[in-house]
PDB file of N, CA and C in Angstrom:
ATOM      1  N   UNK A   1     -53.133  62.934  56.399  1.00  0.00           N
ATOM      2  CA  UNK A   1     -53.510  61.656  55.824  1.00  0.00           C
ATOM      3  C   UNK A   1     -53.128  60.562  56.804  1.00  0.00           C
ATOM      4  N   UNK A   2     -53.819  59.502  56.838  1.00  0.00           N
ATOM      5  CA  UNK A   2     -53.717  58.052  57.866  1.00  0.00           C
ATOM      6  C   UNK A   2     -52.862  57.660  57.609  1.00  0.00           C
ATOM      7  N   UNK A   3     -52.350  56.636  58.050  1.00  0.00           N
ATOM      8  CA  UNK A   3     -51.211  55.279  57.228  1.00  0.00           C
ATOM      9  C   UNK A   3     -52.342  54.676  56.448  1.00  0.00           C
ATOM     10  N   UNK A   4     -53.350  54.165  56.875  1.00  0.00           N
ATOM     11  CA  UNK A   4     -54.287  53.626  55.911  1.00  0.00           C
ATOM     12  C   UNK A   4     -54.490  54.250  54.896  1.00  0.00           C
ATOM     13  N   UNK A   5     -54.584  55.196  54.719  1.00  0.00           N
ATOM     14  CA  UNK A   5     -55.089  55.583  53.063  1.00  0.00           C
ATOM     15  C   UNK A   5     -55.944  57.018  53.760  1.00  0.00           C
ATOM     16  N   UNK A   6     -56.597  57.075  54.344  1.00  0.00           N
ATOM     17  CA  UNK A   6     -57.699  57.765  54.354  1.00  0.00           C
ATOM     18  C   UNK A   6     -57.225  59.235  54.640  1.00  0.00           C
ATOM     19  N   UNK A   7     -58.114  60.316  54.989  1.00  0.00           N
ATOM     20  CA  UNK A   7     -58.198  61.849  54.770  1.00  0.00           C
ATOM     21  C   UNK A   7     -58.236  62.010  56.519  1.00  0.00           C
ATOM     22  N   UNK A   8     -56.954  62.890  56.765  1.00  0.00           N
ATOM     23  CA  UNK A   8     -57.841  63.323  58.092  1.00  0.00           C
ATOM     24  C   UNK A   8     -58.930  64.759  57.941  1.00  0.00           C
ATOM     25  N   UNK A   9     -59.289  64.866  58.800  1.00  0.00           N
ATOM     26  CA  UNK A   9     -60.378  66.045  58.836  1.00  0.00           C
ATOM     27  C   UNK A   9     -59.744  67.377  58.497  1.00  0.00           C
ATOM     28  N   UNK A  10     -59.242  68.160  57.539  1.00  0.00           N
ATOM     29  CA  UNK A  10     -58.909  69.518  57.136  1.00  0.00           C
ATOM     30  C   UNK A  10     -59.474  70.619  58.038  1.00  0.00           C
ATOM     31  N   UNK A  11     -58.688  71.772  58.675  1.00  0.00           N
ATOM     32  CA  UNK A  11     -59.199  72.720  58.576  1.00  0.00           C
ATOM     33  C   UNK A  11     -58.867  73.744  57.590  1.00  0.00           C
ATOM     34  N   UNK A  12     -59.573  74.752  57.533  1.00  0.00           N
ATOM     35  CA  UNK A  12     -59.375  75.753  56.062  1.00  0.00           C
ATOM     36  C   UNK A  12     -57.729  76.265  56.171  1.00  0.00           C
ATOM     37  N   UNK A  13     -57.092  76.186  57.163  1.00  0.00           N
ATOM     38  CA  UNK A  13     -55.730  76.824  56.875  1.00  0.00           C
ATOM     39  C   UNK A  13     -55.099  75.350  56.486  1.00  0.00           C
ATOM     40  N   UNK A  14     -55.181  74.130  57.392  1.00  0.00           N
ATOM     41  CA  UNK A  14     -54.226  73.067  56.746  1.00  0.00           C
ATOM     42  C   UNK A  14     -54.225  72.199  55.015  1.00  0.00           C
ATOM     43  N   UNK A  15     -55.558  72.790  54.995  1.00  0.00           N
ATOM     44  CA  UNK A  15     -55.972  71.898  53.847  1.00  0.00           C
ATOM     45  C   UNK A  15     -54.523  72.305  52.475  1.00  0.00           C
ATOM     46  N   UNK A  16     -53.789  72.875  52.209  1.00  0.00           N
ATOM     47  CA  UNK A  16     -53.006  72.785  52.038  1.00  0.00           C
ATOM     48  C   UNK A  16     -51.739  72.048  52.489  1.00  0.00           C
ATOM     49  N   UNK A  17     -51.432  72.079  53.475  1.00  0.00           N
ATOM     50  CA  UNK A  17     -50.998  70.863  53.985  1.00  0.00           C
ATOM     51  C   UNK A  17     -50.994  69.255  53.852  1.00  0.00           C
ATOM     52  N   UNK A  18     -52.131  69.096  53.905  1.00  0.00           N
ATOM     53  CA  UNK A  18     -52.686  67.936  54.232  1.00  0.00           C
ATOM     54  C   UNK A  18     -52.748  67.253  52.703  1.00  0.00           C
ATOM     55  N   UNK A  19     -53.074  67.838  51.632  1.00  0.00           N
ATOM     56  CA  UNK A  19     -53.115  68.096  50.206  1.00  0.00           C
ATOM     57  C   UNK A  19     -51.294  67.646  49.937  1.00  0.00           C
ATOM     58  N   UNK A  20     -50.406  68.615  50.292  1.00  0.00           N
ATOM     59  CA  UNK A  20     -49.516  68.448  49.835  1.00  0.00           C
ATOM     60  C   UNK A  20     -48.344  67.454  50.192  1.00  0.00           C
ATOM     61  N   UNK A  21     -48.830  66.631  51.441  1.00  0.00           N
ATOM     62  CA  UNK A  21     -48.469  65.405  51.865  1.00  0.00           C
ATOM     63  C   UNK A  21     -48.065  64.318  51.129  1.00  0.00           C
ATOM     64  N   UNK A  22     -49.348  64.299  50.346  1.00  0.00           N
ATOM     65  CA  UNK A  22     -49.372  63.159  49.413  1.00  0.00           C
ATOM     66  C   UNK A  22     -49.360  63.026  47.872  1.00  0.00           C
ATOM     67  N   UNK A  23     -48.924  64.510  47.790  1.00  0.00           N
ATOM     68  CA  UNK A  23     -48.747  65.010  45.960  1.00  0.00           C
ATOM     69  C   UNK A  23     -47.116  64.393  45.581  1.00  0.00           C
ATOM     70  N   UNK A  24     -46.147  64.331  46.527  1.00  0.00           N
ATOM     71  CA  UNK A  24     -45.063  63.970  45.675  1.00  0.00           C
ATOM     72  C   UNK A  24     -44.959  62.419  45.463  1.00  0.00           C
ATOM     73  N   UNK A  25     -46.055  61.715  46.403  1.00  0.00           N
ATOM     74  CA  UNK A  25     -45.914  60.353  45.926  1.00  0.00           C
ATOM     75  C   UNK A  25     -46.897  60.266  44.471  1.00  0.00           C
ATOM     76  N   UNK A  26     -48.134  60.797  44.480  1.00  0.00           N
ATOM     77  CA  UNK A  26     -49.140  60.720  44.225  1.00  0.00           C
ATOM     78  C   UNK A  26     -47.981  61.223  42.166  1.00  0.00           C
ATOM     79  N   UNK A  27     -47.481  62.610  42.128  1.00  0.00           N
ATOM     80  CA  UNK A  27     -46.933  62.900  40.980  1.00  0.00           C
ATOM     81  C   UNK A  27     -45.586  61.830  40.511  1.00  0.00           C
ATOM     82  N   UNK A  28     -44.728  61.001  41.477  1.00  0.00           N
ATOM     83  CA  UNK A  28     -44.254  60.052  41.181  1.00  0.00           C
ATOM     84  C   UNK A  28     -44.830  58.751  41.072  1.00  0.00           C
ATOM     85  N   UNK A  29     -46.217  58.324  40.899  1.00  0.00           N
ATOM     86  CA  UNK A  29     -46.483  57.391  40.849  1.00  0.00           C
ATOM     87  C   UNK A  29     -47.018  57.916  38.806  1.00  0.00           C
ATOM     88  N   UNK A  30     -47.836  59.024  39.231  1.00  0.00           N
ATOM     89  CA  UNK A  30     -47.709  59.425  38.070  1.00  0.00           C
ATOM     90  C   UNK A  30     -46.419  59.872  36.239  1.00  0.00           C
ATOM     91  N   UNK A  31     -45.512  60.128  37.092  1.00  0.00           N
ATOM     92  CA  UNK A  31     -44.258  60.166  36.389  1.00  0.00           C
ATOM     93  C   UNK A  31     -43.952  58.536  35.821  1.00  0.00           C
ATOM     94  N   UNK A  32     -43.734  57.808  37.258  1.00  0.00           N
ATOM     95  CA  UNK A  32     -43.816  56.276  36.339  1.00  0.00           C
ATOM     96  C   UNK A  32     -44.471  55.512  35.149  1.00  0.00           C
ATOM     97  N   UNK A  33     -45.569  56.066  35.481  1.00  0.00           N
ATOM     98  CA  UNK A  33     -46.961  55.144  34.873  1.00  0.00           C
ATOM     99  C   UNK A  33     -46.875  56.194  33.444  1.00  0.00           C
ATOM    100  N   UNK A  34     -46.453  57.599  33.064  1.00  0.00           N
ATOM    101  CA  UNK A  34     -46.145  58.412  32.066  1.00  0.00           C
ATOM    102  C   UNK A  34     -44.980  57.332  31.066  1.00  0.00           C
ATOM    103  N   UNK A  35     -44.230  56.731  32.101  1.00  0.00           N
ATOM    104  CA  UNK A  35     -43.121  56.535  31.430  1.00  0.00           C
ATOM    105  C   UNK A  35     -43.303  55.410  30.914  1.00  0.00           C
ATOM    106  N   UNK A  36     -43.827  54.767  31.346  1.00  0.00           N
ATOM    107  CA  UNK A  36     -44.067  52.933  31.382  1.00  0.00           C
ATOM    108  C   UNK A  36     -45.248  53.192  29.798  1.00  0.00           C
ATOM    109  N   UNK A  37     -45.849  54.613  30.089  1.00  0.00           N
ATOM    110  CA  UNK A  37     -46.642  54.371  29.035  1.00  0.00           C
ATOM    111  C   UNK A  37     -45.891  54.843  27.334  1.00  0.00           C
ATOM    112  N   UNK A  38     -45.042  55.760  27.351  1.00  0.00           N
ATOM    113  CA  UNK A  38     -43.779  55.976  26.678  1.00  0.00           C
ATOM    114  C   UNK A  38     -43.516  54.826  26.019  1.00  0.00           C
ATOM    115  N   UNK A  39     -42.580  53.963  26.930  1.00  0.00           N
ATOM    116  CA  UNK A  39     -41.716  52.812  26.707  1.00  0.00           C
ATOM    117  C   UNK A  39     -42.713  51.686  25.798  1.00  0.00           C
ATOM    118  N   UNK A  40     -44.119  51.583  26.184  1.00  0.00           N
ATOM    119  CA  UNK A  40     -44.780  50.633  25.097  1.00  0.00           C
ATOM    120  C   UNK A  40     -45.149  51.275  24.381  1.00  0.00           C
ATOM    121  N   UNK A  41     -45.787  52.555  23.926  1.00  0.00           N
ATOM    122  CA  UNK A  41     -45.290  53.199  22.765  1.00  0.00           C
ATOM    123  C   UNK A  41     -44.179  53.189  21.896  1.00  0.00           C
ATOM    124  N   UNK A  42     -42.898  52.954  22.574  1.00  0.00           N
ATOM    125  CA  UNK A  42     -41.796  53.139  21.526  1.00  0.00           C
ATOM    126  C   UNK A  42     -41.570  51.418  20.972  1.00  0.00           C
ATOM    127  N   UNK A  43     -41.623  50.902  21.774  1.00  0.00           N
ATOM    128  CA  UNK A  43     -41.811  49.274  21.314  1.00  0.00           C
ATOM    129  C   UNK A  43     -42.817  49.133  20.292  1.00  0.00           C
ATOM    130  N   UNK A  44     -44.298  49.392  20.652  1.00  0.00           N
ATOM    131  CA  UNK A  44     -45.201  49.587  19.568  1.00  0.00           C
ATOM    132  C   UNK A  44     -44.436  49.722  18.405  1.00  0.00           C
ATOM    133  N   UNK A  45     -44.312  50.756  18.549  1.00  0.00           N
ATOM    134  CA  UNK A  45     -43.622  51.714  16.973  1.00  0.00           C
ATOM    135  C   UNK A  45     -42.406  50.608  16.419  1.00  0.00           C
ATOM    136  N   UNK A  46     -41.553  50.278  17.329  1.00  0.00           N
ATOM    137  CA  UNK A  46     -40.454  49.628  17.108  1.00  0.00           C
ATOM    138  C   UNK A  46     -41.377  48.023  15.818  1.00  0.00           C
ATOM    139  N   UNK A  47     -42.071  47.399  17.221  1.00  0.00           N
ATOM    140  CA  UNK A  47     -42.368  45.955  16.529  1.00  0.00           C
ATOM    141  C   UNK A  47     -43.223  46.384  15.408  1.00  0.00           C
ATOM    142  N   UNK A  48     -43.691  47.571  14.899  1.00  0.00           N
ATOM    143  CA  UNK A  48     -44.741  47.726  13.790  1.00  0.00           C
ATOM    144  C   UNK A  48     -43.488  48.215  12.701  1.00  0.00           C
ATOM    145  N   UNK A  49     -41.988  48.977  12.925  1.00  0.00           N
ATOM    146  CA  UNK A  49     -41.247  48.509  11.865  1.00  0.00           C
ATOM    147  C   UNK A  49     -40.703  47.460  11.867  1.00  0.00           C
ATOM    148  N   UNK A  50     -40.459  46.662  12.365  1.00  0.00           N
ATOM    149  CA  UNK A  50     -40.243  45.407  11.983  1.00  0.00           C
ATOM    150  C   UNK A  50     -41.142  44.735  11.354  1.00  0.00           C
ATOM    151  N   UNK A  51     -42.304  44.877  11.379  1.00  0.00           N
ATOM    152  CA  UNK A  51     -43.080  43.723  10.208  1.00  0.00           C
ATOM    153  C   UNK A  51     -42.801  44.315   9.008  1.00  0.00           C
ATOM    154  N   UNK A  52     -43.006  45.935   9.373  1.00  0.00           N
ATOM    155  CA  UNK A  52     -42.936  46.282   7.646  1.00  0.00           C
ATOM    156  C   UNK A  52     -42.164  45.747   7.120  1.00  0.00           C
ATOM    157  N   UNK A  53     -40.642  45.760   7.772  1.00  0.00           N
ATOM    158  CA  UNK A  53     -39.528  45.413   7.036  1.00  0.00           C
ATOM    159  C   UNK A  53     -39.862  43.997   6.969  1.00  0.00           C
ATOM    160  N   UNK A  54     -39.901  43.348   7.421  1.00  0.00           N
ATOM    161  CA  UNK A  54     -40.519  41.612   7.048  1.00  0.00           C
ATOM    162  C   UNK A  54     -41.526  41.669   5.889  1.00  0.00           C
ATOM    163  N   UNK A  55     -42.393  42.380   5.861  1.00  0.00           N
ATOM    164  CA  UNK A  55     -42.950  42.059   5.152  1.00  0.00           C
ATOM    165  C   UNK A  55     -42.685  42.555   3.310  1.00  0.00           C
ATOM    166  N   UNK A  56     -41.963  43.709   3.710  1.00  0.00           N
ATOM    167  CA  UNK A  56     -41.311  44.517   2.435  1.00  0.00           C
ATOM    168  C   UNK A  56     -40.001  42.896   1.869  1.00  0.00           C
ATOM    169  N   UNK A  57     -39.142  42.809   2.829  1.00  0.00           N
ATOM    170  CA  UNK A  57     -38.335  41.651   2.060  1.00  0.00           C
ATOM    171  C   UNK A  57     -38.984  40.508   1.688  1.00  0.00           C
ATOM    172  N   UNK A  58     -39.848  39.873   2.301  1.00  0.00           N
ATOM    173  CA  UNK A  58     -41.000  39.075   1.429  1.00  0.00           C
ATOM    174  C   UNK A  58     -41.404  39.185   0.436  1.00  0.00           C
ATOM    175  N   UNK A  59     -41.991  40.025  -0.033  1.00  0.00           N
ATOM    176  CA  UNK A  59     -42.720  40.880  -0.924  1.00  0.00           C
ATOM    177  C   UNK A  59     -41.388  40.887  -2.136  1.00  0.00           C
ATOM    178  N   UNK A  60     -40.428  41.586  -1.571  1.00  0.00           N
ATOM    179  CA  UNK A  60     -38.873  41.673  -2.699  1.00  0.00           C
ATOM    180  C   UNK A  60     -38.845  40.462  -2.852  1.00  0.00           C
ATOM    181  N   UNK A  61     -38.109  40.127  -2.089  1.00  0.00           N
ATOM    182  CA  UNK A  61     -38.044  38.118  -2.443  1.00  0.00           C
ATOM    183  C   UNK A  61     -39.030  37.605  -3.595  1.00  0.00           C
ATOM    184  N   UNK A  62     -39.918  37.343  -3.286  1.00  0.00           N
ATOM    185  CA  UNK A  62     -41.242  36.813  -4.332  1.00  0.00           C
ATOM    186  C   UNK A  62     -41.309  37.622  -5.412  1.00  0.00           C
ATOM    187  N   UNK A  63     -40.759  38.611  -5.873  1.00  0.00           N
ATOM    188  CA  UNK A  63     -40.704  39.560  -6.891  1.00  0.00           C
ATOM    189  C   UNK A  63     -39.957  39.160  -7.311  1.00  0.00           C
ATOM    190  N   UNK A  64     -38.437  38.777  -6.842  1.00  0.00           N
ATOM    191  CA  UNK A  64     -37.353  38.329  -7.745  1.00  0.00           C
ATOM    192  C   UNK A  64     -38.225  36.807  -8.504  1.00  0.00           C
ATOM    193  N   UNK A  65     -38.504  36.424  -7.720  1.00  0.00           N
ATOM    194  CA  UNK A  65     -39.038  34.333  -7.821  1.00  0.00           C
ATOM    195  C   UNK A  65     -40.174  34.322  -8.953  1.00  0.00           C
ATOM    196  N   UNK A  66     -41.122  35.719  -8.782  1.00  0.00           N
ATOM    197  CA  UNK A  66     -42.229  35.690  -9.979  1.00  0.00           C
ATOM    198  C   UNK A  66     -42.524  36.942 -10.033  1.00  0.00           C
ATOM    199  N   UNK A  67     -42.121  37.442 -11.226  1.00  0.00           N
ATOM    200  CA  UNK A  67     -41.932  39.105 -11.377  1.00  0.00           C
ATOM    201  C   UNK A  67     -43.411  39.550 -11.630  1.00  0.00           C
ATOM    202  N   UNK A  68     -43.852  40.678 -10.874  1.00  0.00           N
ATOM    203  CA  UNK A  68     -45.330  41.252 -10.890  1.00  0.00           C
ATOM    204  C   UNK A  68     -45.820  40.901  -9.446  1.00  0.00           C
ATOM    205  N   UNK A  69     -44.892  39.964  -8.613  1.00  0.00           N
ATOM    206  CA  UNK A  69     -45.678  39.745  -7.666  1.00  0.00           C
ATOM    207  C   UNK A  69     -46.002  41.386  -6.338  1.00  0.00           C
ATOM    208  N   UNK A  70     -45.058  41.843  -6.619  1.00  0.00           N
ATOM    209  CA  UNK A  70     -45.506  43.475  -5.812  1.00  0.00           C
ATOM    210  C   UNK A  70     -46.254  43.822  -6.470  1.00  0.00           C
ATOM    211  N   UNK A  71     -46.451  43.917  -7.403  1.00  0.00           N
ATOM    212  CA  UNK A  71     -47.865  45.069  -8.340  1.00  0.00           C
ATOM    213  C   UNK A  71     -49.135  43.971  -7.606  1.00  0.00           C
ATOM    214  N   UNK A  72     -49.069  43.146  -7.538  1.00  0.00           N
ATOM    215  CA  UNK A  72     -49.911  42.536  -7.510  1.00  0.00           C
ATOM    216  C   UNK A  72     -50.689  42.221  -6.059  1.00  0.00           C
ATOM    217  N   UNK A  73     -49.276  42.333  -4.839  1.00  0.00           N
ATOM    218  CA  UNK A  73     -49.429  42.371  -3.778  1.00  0.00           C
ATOM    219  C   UNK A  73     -50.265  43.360  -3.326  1.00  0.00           C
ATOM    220  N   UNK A  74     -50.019  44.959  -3.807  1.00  0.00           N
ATOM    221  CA  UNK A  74     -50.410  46.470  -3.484  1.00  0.00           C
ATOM    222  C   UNK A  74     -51.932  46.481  -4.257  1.00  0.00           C
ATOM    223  N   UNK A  75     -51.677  46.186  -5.475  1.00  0.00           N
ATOM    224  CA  UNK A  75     -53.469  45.761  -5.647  1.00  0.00           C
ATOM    225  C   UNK A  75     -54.193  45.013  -4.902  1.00  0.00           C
ATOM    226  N   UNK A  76     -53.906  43.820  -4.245  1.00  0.00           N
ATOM    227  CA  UNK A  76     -54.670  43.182  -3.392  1.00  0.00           C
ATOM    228  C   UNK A  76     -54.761  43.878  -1.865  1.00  0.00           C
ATOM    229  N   UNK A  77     -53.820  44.581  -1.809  1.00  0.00           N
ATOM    230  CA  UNK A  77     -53.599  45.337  -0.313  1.00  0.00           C
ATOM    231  C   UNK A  77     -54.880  46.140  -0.520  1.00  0.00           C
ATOM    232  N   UNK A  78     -54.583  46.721  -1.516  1.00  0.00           N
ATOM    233  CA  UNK A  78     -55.412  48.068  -2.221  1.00  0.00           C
ATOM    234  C   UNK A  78     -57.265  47.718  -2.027  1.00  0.00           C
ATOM    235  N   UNK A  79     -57.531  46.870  -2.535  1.00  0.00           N
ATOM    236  CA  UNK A  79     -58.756  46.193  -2.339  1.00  0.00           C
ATOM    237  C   UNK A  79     -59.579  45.544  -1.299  1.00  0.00           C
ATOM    238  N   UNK A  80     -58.202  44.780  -0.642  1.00  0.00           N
ATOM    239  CA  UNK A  80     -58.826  44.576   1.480  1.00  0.00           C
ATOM    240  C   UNK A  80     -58.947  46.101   2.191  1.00  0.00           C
ATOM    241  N   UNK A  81     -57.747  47.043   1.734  1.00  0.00           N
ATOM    242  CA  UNK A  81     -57.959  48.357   2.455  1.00  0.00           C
ATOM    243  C   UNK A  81     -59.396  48.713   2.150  1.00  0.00           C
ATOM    244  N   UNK A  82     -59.977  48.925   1.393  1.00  0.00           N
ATOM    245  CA  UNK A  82     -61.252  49.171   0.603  1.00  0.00           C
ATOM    246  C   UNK A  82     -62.273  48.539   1.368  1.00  0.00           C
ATOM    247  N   UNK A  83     -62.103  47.227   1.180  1.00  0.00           N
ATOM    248  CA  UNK A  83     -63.111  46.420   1.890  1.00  0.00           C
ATOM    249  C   UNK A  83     -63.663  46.622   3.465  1.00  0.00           C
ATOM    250  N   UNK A  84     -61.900  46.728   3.770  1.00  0.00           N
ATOM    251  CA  UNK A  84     -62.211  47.081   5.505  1.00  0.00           C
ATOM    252  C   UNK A  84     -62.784  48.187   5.807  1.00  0.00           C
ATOM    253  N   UNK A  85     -62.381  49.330   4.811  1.00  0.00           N
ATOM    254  CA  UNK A  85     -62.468  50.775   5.361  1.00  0.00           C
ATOM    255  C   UNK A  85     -64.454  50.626   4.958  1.00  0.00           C
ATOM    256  N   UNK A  86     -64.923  49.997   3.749  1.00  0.00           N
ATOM    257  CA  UNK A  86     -66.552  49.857   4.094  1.00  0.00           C
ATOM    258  C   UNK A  86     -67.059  49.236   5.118  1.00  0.00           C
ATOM    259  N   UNK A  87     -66.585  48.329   5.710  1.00  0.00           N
ATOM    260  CA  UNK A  87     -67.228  47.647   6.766  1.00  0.00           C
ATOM    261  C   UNK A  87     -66.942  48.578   8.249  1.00  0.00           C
ATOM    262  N   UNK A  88     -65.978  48.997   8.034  1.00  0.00           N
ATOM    263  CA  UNK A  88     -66.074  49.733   9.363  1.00  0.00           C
ATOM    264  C   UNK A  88     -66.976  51.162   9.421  1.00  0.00           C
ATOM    265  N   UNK A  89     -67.564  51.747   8.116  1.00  0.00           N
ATOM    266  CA  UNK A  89     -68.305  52.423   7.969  1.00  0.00           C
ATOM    267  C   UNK A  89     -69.646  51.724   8.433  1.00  0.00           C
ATOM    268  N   UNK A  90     -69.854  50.927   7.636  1.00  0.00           N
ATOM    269  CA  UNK A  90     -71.267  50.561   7.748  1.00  0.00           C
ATOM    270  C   UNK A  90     -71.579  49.726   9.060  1.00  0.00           C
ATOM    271  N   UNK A  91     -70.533  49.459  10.134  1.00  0.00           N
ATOM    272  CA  UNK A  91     -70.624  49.366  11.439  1.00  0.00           C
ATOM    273  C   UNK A  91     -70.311  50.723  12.411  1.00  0.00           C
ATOM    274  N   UNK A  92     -70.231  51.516  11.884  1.00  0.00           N
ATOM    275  CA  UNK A  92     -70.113  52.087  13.122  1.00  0.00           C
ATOM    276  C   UNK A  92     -71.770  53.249  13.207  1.00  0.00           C
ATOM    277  N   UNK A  93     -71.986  53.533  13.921  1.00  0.00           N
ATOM    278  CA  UNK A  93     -73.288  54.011  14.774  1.00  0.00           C
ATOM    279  C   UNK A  93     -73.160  55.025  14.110  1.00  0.00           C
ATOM    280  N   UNK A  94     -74.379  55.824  13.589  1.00  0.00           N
ATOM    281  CA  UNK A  94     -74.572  56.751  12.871  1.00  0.00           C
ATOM    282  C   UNK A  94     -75.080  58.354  13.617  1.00  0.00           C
ATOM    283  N   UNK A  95     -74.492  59.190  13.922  1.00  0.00           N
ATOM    284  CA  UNK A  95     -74.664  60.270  15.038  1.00  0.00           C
ATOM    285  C   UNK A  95     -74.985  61.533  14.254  1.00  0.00           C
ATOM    286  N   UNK A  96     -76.143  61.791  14.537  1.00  0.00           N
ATOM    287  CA  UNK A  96     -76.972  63.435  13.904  1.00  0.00           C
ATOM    288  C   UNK A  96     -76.399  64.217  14.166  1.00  0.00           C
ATOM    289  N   UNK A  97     -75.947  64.320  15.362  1.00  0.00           N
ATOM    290  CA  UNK A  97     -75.140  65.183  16.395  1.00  0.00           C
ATOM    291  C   UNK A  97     -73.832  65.587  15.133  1.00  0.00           C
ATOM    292  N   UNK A  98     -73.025  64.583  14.707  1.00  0.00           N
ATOM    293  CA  UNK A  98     -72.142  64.937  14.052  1.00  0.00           C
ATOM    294  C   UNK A  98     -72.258  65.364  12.888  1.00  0.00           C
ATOM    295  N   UNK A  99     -71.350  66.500  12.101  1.00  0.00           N
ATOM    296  CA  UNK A  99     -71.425  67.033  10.827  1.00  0.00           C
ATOM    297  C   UNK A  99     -71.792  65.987   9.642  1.00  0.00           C
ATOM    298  N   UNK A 100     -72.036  65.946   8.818  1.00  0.00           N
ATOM    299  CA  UNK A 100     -72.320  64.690   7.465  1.00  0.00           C
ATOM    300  C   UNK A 100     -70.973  64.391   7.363  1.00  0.00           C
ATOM    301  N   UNK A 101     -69.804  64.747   6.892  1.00  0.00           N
ATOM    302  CA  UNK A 101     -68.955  64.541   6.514  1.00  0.00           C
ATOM    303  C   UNK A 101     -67.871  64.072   7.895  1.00  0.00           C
ATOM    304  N   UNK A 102     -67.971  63.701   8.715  1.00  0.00           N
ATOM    305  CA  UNK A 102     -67.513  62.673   9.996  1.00  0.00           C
ATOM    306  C   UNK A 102     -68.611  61.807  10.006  1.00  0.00           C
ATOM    307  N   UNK A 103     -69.908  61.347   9.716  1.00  0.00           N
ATOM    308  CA  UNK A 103     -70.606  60.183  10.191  1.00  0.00           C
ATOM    309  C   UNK A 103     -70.045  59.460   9.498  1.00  0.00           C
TER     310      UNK A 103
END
């Protein structure tokens, strides 16, 4: 391999060689970018319990302040879930290809 980047010309015995030059940068660049992708995964996960919990003590709170307000919250949850889950049906592209029961 060049300093530039590029391939030198292989013959059939080096091409192993020449191949394996640039695999331990090539699998540590990969190892990083594994990890980096990990780490916003676990944040993901992290900041998505935190709303719950925000949003669960909200929810308690306003229950103590006007009782019914959770029954009332989960019914309305209950009904946008509904709503969304039709619209994303009736947008998404309809494929023959796929069984009836996935379109």
């Amino acid at each position: 391999m060049t300093a530039g980047g590029g391939y030198l010309e292989c013959t059939l015995f080096s091409i192993s060689t020449c191949m394996s030059k640039d695999e331990p940068q090539r699998t540590a660049k990969e190892r990083l970018l594994l990890e980096q992708i990990d780490r916003l995964k676990r944040e993901d996960e992290m900041l998505h319990n935190i709303l719950a919990v925000d949003i669960w003590a909200i929810a308690k709170t306003m229950d103590e302040f006007q009782p019914g307000f959770w029954a009332a919250f989960m019914k309305n949850r209950e009904q946008a879930l509904k709503r969304f889950m039709d619209e994303v049906i009736k947008s998404k592209p309809v494929d023959p290809k796929r069984p009836p029961f996935l379109r």
